[in-house]
C-alpha atoms as a PDB file:
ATOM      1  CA  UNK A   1     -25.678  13.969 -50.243  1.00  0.00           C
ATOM      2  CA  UNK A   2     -23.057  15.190 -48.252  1.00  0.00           C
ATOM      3  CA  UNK A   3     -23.550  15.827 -44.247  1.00  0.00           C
ATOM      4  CA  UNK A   4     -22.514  19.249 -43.321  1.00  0.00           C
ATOM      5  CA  UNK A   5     -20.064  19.707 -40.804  1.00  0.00           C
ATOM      6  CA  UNK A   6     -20.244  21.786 -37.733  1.00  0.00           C
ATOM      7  CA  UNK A   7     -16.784  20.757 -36.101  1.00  0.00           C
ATOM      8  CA  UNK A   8     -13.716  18.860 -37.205  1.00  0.00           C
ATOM      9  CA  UNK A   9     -11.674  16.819 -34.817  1.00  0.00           C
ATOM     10  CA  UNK A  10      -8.637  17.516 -35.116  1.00  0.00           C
ATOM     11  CA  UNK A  11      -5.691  14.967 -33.765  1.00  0.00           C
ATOM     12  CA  UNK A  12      -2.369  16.589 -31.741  1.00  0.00           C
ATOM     13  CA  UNK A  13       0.513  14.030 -31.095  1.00  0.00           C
ATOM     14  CA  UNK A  14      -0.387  10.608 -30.580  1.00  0.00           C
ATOM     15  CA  UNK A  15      -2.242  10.924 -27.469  1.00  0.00           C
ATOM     16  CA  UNK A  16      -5.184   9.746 -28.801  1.00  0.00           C
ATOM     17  CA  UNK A  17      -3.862   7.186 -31.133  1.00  0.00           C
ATOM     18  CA  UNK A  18      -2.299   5.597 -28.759  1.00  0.00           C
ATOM     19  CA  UNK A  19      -5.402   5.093 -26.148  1.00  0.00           C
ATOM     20  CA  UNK A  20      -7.486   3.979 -29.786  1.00  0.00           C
ATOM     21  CA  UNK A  21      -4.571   1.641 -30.909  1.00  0.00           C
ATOM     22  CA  UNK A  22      -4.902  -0.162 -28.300  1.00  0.00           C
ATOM     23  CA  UNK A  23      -9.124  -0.712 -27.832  1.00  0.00           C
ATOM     24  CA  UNK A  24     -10.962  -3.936 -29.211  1.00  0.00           C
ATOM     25  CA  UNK A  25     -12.537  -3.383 -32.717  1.00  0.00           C
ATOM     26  CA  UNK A  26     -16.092  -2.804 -31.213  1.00  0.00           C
ATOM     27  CA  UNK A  27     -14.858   0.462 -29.017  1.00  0.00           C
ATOM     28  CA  UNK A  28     -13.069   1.810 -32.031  1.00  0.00           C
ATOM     29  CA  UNK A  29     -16.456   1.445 -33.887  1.00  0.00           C
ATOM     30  CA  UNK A  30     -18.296   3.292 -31.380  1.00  0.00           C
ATOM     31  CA  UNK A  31     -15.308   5.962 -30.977  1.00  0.00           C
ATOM     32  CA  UNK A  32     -15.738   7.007 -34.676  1.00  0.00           C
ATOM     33  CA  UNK A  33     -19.665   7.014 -34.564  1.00  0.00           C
ATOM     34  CA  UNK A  34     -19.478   9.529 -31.528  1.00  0.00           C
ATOM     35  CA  UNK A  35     -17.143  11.430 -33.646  1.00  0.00           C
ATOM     36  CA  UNK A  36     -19.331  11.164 -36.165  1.00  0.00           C
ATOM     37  CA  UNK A  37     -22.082  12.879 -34.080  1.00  0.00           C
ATOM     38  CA  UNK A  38     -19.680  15.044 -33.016  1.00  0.00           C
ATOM     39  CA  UNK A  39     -19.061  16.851 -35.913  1.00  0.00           C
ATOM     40  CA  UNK A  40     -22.666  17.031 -37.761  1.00  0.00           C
ATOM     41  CA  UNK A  41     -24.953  17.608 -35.074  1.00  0.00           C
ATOM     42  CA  UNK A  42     -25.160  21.260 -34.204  1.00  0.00           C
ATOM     43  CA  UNK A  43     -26.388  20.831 -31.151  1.00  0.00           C
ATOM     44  CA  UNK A  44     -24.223  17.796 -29.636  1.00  0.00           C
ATOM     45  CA  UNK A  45     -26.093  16.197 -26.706  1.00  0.00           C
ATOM     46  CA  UNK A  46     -24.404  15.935 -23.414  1.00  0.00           C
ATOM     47  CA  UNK A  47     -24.660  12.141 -23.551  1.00  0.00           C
ATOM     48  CA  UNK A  48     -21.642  12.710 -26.367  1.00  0.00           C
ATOM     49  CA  UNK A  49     -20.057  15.485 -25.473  1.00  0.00           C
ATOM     50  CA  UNK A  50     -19.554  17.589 -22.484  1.00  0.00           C
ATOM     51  CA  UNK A  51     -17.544  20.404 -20.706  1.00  0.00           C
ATOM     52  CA  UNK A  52     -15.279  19.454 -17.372  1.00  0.00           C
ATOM     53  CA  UNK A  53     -16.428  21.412 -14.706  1.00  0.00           C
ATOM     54  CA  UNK A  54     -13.940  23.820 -13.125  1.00  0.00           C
ATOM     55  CA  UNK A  55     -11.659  23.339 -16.120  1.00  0.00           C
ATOM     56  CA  UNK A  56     -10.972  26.471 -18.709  1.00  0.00           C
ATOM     57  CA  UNK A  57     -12.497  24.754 -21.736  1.00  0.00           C
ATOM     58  CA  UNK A  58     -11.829  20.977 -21.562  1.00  0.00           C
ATOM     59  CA  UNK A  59     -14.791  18.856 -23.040  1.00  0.00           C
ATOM     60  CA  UNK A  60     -15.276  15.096 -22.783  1.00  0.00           C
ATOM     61  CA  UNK A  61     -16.162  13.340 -25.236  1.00  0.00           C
ATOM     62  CA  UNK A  62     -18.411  10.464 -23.912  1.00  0.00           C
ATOM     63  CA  UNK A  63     -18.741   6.734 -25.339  1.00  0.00           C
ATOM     64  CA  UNK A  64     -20.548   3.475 -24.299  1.00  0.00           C
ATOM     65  CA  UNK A  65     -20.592   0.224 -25.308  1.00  0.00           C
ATOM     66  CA  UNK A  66     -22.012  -2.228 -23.704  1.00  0.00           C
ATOM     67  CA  UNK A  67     -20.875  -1.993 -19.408  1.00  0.00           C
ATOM     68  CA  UNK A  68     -17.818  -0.442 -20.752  1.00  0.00           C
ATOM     69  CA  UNK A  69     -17.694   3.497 -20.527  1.00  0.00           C
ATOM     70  CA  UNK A  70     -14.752   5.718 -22.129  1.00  0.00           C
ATOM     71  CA  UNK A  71     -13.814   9.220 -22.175  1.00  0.00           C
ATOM     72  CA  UNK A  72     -11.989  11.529 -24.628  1.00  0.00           C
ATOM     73  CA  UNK A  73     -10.642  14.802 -23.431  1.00  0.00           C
ATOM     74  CA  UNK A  74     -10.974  17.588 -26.179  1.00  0.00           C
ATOM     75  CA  UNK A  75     -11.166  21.174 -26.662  1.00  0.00           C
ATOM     76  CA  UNK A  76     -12.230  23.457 -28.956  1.00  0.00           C
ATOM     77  CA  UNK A  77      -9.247  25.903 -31.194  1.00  0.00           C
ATOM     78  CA  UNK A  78     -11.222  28.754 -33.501  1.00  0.00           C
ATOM     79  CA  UNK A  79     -14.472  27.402 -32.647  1.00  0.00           C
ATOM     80  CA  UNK A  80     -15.026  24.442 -34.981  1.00  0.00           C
ATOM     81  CA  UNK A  81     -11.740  22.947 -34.335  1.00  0.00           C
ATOM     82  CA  UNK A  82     -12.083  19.769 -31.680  1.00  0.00           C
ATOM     83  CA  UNK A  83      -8.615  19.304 -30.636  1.00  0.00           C
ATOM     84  CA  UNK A  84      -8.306  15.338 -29.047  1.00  0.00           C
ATOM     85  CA  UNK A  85      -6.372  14.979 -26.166  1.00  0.00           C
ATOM     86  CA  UNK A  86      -6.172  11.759 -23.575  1.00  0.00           C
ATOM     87  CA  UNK A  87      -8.519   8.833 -23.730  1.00  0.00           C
ATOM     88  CA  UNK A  88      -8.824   6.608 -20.354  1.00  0.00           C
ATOM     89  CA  UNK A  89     -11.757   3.934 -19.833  1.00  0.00           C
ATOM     90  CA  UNK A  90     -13.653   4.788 -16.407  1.00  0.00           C
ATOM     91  CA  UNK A  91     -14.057   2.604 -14.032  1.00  0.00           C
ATOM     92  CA  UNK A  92     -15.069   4.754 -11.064  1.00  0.00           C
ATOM     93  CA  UNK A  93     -18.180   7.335 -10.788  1.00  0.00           C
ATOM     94  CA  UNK A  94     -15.238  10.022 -10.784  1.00  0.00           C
ATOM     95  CA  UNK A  95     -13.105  10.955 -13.419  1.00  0.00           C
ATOM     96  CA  UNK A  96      -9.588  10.622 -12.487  1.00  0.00           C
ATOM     97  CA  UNK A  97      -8.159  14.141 -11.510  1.00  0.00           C
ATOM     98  CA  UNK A  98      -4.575  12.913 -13.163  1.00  0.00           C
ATOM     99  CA  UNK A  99      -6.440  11.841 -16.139  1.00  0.00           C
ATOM    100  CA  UNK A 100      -8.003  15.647 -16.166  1.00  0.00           C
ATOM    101  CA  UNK A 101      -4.692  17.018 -15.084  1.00  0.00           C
ATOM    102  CA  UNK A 102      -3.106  15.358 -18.079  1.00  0.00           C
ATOM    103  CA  UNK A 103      -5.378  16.429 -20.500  1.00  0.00           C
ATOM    104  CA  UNK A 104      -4.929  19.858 -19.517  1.00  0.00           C
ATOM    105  CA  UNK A 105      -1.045  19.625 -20.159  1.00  0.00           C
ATOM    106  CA  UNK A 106      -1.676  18.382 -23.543  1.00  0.00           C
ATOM    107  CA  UNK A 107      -3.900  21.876 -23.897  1.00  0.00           C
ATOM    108  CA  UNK A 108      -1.322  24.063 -22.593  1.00  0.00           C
ATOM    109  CA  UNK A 109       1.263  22.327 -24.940  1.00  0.00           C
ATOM    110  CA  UNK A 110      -0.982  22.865 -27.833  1.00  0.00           C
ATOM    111  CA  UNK A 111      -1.820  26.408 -27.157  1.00  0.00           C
ATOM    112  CA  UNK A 112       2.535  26.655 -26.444  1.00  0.00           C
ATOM    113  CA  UNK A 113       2.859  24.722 -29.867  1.00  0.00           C
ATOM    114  CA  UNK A 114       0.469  26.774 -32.025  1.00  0.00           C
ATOM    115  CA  UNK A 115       2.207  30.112 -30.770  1.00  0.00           C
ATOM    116  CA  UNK A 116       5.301  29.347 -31.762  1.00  0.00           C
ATOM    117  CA  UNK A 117       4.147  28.314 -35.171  1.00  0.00           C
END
């Protein structure tokens, strides 16, 4: 039987690809289960997936393995579009505002992109 779908991610450039590339088989694993949960679960727990506060729409998408904790900036295009952005592993309690700051560039660019298209 085939699991519905209640978002797809969607990738944009190779910001993403390049912070997966680059991540030890195990985190890649993980990566694509939380996507996984992403897009089927209707209601997405916070532990996976969560907005930014005091940012206009950016989400992070939130995986663990092991001591080692990553984030995914996303946001959402026409609803059930999850648009990936910047990936960073945190080390702090924080998140990085230039990690943030970046991820909202790569939003602006998309939204810029998708107009002129």
């Amino acid at each position: 039987m085939e699991e519905i779908k209640f978002r797809n991610i969607h990738l944009y450039n190779d910001y993403f690809t390049d912070f997966h590339d680059i991540q030890k088989q195990k985190v890649k694993d993980k990566i694509l289960w939380t996507f996984k949960v992403v897009e089927t679960l209707q209601q997405v727990p916070t532990d996976y997936l969560k907005h930014i506060e005091r940012t206009d729409g950016l989400y992070e998408i939130r995986v663990q393995t092991g001591s080692d904790i990553f984030r995914i900036f996303c946001f959402f295009d026409e609803g059930k579009l999850v648009v990936l952005a910047n990936g960073f592993q945190k080390k702090t309690q924080k998140t990085p505002k230039r990690e943030i700051e970046k991820a909202l560039k790569i939003k602006d660019d998309y939204e810029n992109d998708k107009q002129e298209s």
